[in-house]
PDB file of N, CA and C in Angstrom:
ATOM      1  N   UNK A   1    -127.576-142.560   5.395  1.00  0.00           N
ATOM      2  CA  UNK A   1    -128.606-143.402   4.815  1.00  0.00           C
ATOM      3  C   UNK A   1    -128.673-144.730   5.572  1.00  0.00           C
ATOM      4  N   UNK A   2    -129.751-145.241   5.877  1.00  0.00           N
ATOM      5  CA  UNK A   2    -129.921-146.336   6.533  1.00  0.00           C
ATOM      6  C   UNK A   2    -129.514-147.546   5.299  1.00  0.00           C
ATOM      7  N   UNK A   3    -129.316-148.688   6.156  1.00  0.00           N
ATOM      8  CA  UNK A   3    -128.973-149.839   5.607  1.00  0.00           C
ATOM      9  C   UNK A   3    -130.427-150.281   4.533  1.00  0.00           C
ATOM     10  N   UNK A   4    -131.251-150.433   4.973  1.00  0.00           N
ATOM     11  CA  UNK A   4    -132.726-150.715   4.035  1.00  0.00           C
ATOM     12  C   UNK A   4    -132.523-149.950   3.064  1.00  0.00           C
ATOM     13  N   UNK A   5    -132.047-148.420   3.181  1.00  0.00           N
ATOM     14  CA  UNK A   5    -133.028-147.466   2.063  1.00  0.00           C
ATOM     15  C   UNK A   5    -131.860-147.538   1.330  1.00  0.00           C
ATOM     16  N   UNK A   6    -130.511-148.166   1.427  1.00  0.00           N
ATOM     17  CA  UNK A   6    -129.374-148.248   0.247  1.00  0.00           C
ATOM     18  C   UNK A   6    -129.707-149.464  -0.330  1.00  0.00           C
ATOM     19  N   UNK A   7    -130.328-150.755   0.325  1.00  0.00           N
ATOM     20  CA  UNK A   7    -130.580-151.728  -0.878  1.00  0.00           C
ATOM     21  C   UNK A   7    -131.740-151.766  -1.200  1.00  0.00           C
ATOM     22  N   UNK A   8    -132.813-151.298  -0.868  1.00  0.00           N
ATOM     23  CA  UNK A   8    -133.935-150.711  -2.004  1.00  0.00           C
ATOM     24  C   UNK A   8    -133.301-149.719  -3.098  1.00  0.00           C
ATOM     25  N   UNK A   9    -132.908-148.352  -2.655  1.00  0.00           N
ATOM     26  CA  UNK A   9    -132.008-148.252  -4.108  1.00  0.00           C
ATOM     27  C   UNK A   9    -131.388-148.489  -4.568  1.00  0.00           C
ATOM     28  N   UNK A  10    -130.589-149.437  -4.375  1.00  0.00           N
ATOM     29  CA  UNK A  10    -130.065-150.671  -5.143  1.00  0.00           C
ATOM     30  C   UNK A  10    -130.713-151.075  -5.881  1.00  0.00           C
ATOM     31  N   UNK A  11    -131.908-152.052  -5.300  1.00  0.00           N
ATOM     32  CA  UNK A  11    -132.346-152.559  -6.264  1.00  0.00           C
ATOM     33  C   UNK A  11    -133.339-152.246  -7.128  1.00  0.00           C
ATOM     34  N   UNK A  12    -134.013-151.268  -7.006  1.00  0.00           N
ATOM     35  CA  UNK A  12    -134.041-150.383  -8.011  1.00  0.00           C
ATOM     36  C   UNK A  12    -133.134-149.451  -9.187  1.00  0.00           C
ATOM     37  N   UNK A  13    -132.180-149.513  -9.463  1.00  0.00           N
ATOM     38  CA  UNK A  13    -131.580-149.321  -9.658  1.00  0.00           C
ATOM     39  C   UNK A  13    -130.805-150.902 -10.725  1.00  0.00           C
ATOM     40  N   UNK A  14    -130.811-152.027  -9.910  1.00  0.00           N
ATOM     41  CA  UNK A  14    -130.105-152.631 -11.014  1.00  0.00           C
ATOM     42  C   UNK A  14    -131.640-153.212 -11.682  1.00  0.00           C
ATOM     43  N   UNK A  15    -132.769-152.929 -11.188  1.00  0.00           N
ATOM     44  CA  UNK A  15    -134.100-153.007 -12.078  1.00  0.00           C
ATOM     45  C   UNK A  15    -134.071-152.749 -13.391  1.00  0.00           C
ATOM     46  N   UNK A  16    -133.585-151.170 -12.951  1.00  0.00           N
ATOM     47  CA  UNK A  16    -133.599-150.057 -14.338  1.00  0.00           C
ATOM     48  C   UNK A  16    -132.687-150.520 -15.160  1.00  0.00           C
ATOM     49  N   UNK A  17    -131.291-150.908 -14.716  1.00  0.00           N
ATOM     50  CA  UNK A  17    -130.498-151.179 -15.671  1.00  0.00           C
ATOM     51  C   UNK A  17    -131.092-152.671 -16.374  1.00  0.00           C
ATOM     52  N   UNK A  18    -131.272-153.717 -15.956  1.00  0.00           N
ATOM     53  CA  UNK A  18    -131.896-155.024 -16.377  1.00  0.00           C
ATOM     54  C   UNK A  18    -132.992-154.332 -17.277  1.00  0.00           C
ATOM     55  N   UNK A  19    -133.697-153.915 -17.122  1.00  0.00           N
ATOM     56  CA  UNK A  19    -135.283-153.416 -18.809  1.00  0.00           C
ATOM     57  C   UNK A  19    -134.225-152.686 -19.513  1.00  0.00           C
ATOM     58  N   UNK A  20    -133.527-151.935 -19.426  1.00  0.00           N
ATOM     59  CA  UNK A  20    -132.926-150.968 -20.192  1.00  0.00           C
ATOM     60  C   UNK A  20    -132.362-151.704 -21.057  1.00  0.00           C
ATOM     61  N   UNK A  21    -131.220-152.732 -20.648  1.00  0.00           N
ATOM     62  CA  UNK A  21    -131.109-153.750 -21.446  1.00  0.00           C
ATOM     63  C   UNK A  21    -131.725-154.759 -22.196  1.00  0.00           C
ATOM     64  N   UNK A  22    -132.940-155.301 -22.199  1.00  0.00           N
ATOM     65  CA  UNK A  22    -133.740-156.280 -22.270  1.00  0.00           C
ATOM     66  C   UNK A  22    -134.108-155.347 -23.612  1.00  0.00           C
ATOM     67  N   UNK A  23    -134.046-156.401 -25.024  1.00  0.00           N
ATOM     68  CA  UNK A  23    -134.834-155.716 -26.404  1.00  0.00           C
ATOM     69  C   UNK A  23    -135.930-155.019 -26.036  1.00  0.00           C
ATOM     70  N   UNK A  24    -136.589-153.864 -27.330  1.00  0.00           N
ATOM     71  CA  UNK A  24    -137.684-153.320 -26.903  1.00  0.00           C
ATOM     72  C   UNK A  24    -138.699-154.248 -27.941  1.00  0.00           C
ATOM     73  N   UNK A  25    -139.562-155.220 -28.298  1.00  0.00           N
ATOM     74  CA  UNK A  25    -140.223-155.797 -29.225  1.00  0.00           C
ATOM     75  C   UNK A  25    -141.631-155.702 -28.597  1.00  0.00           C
ATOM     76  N   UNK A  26    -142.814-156.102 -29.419  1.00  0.00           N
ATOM     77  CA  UNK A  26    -144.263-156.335 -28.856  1.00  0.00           C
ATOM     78  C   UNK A  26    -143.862-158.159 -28.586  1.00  0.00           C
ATOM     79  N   UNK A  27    -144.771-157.915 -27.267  1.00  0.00           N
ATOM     80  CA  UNK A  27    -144.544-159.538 -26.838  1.00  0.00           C
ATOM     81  C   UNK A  27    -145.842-160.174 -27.024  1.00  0.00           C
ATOM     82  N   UNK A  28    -146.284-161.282 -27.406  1.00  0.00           N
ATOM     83  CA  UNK A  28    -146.924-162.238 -27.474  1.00  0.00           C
ATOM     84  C   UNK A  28    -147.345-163.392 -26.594  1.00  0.00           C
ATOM     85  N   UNK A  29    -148.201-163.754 -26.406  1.00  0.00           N
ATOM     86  CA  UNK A  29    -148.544-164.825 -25.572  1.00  0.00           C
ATOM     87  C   UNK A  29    -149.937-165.121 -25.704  1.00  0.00           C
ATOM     88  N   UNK A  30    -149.647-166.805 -26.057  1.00  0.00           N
ATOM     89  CA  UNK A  30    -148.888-167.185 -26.397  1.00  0.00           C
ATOM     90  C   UNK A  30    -148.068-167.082 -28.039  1.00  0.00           C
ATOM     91  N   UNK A  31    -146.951-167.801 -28.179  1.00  0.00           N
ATOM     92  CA  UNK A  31    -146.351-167.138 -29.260  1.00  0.00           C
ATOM     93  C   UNK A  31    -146.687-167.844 -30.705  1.00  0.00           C
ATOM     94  N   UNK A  32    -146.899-167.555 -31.411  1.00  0.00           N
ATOM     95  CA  UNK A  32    -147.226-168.191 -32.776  1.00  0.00           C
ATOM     96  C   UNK A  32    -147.261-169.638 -33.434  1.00  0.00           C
ATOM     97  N   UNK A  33    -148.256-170.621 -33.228  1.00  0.00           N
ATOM     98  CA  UNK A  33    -147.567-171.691 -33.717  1.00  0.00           C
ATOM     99  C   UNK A  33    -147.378-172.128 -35.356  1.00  0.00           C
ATOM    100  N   UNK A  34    -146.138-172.726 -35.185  1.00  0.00           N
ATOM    101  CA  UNK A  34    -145.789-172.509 -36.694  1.00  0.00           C
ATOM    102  C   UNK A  34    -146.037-174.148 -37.048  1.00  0.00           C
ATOM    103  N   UNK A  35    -146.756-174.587 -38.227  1.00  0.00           N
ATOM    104  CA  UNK A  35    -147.452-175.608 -38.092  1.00  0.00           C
ATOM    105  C   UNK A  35    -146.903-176.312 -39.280  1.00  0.00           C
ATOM    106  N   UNK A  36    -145.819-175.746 -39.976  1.00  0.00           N
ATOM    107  CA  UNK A  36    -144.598-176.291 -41.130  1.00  0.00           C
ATOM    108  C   UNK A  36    -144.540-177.724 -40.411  1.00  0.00           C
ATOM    109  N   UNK A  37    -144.291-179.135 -41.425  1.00  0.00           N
ATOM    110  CA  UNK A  37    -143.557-179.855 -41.145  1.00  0.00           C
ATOM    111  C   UNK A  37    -144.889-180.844 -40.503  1.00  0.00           C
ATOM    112  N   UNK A  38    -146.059-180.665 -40.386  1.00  0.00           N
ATOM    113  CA  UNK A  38    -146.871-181.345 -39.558  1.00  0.00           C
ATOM    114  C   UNK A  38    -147.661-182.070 -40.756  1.00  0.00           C
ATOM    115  N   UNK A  39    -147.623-181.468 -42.112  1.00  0.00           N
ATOM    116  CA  UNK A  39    -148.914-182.219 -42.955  1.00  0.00           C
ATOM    117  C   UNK A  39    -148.343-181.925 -43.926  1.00  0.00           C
ATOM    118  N   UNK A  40    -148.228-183.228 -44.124  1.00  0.00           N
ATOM    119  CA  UNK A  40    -147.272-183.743 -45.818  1.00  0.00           C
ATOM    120  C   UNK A  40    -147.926-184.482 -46.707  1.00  0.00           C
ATOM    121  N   UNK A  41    -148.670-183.859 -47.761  1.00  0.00           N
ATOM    122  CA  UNK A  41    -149.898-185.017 -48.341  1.00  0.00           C
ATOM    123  C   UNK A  41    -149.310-185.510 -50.483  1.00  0.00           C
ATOM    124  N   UNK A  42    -149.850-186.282 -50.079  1.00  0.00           N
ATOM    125  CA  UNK A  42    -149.725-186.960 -51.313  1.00  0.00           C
ATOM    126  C   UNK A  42    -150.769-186.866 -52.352  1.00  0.00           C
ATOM    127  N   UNK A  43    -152.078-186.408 -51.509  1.00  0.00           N
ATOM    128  CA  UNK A  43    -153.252-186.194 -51.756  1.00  0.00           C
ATOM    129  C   UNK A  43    -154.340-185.526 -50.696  1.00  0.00           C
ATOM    130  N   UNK A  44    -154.924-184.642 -51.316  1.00  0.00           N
ATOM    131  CA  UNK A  44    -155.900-183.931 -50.644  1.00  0.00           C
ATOM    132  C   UNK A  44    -156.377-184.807 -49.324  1.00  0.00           C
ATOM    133  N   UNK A  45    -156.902-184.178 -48.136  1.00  0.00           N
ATOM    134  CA  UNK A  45    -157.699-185.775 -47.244  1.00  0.00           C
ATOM    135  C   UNK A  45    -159.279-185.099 -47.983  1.00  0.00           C
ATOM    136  N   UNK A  46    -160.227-186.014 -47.701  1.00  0.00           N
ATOM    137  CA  UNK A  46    -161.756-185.724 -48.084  1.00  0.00           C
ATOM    138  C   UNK A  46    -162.441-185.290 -46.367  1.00  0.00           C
ATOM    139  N   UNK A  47    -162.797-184.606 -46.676  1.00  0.00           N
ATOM    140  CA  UNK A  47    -163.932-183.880 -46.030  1.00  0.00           C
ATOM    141  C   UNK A  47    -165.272-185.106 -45.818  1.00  0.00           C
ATOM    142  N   UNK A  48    -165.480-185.589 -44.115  1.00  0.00           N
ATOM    143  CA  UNK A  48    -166.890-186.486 -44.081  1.00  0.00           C
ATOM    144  C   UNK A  48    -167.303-185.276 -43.482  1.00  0.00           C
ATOM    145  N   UNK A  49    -168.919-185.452 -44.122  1.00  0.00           N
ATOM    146  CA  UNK A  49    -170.124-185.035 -43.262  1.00  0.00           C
ATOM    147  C   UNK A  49    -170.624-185.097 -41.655  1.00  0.00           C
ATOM    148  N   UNK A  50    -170.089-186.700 -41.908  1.00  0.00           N
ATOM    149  CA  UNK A  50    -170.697-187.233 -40.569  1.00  0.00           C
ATOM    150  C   UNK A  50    -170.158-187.456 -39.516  1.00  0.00           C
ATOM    151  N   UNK A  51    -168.403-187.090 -39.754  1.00  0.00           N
ATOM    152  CA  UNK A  51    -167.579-187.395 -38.847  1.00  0.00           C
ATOM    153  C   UNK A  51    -167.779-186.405 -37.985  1.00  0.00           C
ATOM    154  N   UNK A  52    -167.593-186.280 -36.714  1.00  0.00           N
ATOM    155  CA  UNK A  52    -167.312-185.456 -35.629  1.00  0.00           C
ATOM    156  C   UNK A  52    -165.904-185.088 -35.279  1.00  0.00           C
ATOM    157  N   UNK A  53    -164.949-185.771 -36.260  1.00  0.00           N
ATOM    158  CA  UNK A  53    -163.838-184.592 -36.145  1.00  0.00           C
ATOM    159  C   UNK A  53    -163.259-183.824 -36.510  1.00  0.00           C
ATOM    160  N   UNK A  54    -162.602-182.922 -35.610  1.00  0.00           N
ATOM    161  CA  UNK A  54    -161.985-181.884 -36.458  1.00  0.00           C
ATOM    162  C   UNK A  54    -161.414-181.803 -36.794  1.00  0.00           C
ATOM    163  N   UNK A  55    -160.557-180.579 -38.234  1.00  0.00           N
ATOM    164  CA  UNK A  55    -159.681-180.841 -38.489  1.00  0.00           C
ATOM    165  C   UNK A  55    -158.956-181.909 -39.706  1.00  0.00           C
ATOM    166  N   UNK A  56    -160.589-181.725 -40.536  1.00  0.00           N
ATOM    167  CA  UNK A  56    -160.325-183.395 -41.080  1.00  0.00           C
ATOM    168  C   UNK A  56    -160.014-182.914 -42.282  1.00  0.00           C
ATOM    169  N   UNK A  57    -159.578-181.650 -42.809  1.00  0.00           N
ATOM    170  CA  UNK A  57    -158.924-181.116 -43.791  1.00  0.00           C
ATOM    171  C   UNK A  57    -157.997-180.283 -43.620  1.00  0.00           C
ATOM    172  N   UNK A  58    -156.878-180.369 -42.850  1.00  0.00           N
ATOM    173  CA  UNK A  58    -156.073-179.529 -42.299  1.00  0.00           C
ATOM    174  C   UNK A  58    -155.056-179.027 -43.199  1.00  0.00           C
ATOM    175  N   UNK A  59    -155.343-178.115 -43.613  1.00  0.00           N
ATOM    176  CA  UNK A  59    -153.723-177.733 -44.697  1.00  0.00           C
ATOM    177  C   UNK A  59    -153.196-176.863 -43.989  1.00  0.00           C
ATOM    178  N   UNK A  60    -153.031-175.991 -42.829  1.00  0.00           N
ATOM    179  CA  UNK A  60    -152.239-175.102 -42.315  1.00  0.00           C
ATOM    180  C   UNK A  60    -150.964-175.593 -42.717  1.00  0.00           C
ATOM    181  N   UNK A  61    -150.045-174.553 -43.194  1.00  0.00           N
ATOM    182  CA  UNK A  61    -148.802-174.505 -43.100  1.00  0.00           C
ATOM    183  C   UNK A  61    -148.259-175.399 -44.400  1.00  0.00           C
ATOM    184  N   UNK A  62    -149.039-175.934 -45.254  1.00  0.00           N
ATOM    185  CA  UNK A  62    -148.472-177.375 -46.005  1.00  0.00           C
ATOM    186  C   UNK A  62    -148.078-176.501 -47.131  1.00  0.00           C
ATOM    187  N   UNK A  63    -147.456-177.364 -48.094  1.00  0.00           N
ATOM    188  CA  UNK A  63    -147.372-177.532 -49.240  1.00  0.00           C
ATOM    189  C   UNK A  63    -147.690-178.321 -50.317  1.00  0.00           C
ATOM    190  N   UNK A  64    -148.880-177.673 -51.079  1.00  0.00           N
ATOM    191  CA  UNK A  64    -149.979-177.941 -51.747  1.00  0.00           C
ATOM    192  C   UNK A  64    -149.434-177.649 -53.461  1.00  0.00           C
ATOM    193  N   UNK A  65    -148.343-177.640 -53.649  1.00  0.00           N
ATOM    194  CA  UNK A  65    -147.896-177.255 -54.874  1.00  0.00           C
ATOM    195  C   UNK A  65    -148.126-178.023 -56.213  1.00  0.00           C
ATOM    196  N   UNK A  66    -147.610-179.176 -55.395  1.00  0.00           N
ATOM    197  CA  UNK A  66    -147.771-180.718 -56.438  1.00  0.00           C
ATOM    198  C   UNK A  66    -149.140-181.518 -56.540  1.00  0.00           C
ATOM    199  N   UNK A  67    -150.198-180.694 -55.664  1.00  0.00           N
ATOM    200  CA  UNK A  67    -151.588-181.484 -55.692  1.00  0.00           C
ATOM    201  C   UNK A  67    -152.098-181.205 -56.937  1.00  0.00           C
ATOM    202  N   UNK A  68    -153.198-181.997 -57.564  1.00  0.00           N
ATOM    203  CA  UNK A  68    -154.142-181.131 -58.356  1.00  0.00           C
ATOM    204  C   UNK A  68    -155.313-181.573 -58.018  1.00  0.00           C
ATOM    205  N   UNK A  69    -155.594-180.198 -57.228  1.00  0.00           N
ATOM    206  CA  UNK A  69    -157.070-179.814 -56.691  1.00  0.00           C
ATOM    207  C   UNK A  69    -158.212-179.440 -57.932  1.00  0.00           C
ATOM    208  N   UNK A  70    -158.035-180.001 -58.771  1.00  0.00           N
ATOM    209  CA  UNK A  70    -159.273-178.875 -59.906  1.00  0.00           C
ATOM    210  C   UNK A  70    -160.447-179.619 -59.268  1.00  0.00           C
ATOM    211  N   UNK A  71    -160.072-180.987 -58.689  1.00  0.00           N
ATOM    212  CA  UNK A  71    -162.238-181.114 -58.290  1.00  0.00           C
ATOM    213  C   UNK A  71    -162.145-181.571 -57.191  1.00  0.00           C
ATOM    214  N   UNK A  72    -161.429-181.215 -55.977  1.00  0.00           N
ATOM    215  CA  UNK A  72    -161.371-181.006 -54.823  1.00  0.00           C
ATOM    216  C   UNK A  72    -162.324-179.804 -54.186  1.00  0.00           C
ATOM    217  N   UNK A  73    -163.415-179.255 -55.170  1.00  0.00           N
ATOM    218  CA  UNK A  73    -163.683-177.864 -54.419  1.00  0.00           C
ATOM    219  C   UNK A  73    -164.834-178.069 -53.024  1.00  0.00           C
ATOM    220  N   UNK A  74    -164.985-179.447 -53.357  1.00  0.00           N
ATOM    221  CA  UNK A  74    -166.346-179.390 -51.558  1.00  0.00           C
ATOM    222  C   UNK A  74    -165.224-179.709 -50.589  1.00  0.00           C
ATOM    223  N   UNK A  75    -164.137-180.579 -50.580  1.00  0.00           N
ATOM    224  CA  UNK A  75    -163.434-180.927 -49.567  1.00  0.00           C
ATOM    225  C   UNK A  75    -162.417-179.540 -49.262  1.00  0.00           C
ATOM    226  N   UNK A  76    -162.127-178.836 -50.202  1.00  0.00           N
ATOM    227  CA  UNK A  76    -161.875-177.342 -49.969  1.00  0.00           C
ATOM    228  C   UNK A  76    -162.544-176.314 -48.796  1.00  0.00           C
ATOM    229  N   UNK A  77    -163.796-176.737 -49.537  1.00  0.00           N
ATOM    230  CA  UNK A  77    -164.382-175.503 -48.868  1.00  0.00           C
ATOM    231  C   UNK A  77    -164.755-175.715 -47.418  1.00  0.00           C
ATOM    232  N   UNK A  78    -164.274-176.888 -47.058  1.00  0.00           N
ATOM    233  CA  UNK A  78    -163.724-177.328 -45.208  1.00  0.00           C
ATOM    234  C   UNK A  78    -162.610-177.363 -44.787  1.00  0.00           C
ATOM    235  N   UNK A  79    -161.890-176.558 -45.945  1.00  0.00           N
ATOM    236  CA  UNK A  79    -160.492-176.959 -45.143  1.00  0.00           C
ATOM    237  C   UNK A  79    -160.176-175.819 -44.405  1.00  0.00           C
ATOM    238  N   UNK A  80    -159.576-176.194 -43.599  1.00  0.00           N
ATOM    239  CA  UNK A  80    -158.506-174.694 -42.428  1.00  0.00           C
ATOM    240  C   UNK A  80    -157.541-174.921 -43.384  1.00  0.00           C
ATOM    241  N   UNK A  81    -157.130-173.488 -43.160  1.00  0.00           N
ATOM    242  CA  UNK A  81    -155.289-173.053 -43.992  1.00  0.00           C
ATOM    243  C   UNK A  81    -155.453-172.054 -43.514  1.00  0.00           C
ATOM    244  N   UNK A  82    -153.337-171.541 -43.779  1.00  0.00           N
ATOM    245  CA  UNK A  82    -153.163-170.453 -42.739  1.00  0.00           C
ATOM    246  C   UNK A  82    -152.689-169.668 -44.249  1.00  0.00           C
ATOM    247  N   UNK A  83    -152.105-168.693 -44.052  1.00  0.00           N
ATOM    248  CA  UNK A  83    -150.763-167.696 -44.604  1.00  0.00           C
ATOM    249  C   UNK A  83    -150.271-168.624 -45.193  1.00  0.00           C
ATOM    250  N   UNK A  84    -149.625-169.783 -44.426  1.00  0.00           N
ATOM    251  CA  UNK A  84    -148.562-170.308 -44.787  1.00  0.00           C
ATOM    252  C   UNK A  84    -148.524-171.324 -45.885  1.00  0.00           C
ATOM    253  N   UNK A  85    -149.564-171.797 -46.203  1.00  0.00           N
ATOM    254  CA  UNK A  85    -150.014-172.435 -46.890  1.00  0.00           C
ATOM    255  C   UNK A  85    -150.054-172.133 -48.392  1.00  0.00           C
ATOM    256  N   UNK A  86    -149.208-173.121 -48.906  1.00  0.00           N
ATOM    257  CA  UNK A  86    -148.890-173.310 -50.609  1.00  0.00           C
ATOM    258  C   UNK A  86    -149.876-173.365 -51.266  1.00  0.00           C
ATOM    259  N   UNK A  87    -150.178-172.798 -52.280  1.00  0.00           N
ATOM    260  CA  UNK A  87    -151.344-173.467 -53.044  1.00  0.00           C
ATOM    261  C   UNK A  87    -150.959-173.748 -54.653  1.00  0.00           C
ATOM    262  N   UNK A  88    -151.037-174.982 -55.172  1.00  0.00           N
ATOM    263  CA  UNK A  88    -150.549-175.129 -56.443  1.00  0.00           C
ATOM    264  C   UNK A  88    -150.722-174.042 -57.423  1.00  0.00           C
ATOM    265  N   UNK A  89    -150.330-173.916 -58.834  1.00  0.00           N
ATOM    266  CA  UNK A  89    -151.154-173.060 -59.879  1.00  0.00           C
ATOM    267  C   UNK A  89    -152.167-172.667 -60.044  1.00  0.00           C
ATOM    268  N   UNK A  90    -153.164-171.988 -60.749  1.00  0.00           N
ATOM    269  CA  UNK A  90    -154.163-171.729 -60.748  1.00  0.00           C
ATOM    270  C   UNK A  90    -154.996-172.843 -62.006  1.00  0.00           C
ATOM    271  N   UNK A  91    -154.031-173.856 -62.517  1.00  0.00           N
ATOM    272  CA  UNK A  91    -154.896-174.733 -63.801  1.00  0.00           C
ATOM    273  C   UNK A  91    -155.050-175.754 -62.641  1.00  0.00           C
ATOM    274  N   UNK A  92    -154.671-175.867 -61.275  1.00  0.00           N
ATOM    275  CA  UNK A  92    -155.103-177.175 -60.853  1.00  0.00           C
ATOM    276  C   UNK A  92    -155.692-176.894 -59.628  1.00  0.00           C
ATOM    277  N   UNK A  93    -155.967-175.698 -59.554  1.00  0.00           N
ATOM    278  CA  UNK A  93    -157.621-174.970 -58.707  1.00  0.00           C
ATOM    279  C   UNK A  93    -158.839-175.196 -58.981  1.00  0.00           C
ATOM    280  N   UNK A  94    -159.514-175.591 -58.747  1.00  0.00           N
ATOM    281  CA  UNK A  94    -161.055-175.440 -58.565  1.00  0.00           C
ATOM    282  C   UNK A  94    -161.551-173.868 -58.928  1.00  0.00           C
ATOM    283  N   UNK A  95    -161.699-174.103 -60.295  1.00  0.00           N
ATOM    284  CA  UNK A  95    -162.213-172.480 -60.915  1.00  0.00           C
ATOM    285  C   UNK A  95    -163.310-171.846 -59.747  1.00  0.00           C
ATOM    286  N   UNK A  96    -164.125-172.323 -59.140  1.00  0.00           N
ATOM    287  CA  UNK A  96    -164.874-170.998 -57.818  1.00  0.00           C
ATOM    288  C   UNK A  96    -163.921-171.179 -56.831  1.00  0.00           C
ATOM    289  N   UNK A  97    -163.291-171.560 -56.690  1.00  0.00           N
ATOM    290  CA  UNK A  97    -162.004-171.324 -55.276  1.00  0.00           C
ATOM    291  C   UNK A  97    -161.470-170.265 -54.938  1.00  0.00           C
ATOM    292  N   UNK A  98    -161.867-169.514 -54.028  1.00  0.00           N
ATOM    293  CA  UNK A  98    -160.474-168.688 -54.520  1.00  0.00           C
ATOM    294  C   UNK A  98    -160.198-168.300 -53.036  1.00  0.00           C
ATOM    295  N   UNK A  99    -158.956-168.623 -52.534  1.00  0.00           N
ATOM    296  CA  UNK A  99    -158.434-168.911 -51.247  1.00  0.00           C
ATOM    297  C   UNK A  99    -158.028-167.319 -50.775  1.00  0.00           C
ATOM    298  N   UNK A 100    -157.394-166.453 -51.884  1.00  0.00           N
ATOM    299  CA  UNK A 100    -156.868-165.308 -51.760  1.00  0.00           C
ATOM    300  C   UNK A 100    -158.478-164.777 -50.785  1.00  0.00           C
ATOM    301  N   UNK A 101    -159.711-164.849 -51.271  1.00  0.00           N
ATOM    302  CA  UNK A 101    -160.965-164.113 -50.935  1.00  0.00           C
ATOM    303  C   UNK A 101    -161.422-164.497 -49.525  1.00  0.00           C
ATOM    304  N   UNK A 102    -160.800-166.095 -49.436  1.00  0.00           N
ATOM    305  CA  UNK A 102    -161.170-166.767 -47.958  1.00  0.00           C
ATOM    306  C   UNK A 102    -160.852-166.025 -46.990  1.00  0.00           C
ATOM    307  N   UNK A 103    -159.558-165.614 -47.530  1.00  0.00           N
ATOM    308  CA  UNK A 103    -158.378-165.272 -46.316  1.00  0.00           C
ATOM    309  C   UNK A 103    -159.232-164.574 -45.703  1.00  0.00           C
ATOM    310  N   UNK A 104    -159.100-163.232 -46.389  1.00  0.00           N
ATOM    311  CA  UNK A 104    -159.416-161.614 -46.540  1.00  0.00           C
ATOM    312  C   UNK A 104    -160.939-161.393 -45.581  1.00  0.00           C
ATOM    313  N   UNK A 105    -161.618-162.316 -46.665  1.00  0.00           N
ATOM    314  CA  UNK A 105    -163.792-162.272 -45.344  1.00  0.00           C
ATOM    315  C   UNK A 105    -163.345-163.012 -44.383  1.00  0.00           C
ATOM    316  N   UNK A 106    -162.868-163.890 -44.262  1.00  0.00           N
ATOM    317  CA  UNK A 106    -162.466-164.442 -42.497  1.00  0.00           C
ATOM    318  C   UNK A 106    -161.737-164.095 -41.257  1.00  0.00           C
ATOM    319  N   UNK A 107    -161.508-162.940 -42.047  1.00  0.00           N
ATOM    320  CA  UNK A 107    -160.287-162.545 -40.631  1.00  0.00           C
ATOM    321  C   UNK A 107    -161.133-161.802 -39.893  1.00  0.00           C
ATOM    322  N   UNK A 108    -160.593-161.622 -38.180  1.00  0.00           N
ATOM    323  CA  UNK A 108    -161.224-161.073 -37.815  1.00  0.00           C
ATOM    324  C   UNK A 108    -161.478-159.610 -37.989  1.00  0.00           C
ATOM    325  N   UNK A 109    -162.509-158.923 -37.470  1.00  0.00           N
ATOM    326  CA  UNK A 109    -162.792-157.977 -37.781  1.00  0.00           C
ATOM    327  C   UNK A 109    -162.086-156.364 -36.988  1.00  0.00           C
ATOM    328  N   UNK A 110    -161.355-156.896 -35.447  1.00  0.00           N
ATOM    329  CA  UNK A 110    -160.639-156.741 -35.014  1.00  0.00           C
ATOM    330  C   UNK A 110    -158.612-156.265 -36.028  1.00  0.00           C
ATOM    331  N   UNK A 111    -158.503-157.095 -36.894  1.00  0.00           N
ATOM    332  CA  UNK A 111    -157.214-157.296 -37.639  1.00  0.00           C
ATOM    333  C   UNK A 111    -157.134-156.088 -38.286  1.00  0.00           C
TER     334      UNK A 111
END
């Protein structure tokens, strides 16, 4: 065997062994951002009309337990939220709210 064709199979060879080892999981990219720890409220923020930015009701990831939203429902119905997102009881909801229904019609259609 020539000198080349022993370290090509070589390295093929410690290829195979390196994946063989390496977990088998579905990979991602990019990987999930987890948005815990970013929005800590004391109170709902309000929703402007006129502002141009975004984001101006951000609950992803929060904890919404201790709010009471019962007449929060227009600044609601702009807010982003993920999964992760707490939502107090149902006596301090906004009786047409219903976040469970948001989820579900917004996802993509793809999911």
């Amino acid at each position: 065997m020539s000198k080349l064709y022993r370290t090509v199979v070589l390295f093929v060879l410690a290829m195979l062994v390196v994946s063989c080892a390496a977990p088998v999981r579905i990979v991602r990219y990019p990987e999930p951002v987890d948005y815990s720890g970013f929005n800590v409220y004391t109170e709902l923020p309000v929703h402007d009309p006129n502002s141009t930015e975004p984001w101006q009701v951000d609950l992803r990831s929060s904890d919404l337990t201790k709010l009471d939203l019962s007449k929060s429902e227009d600044d609601l119905l702009y807010a982003d939220f993920d999964s992760k997102t707490k939502w107090p009881a149902s006596d301090k909801m906004p009786a047409d709210f219903n976040w469970q229904k948001i989820m579900e019609t917004s996802k993509d259609p793809g999911l």
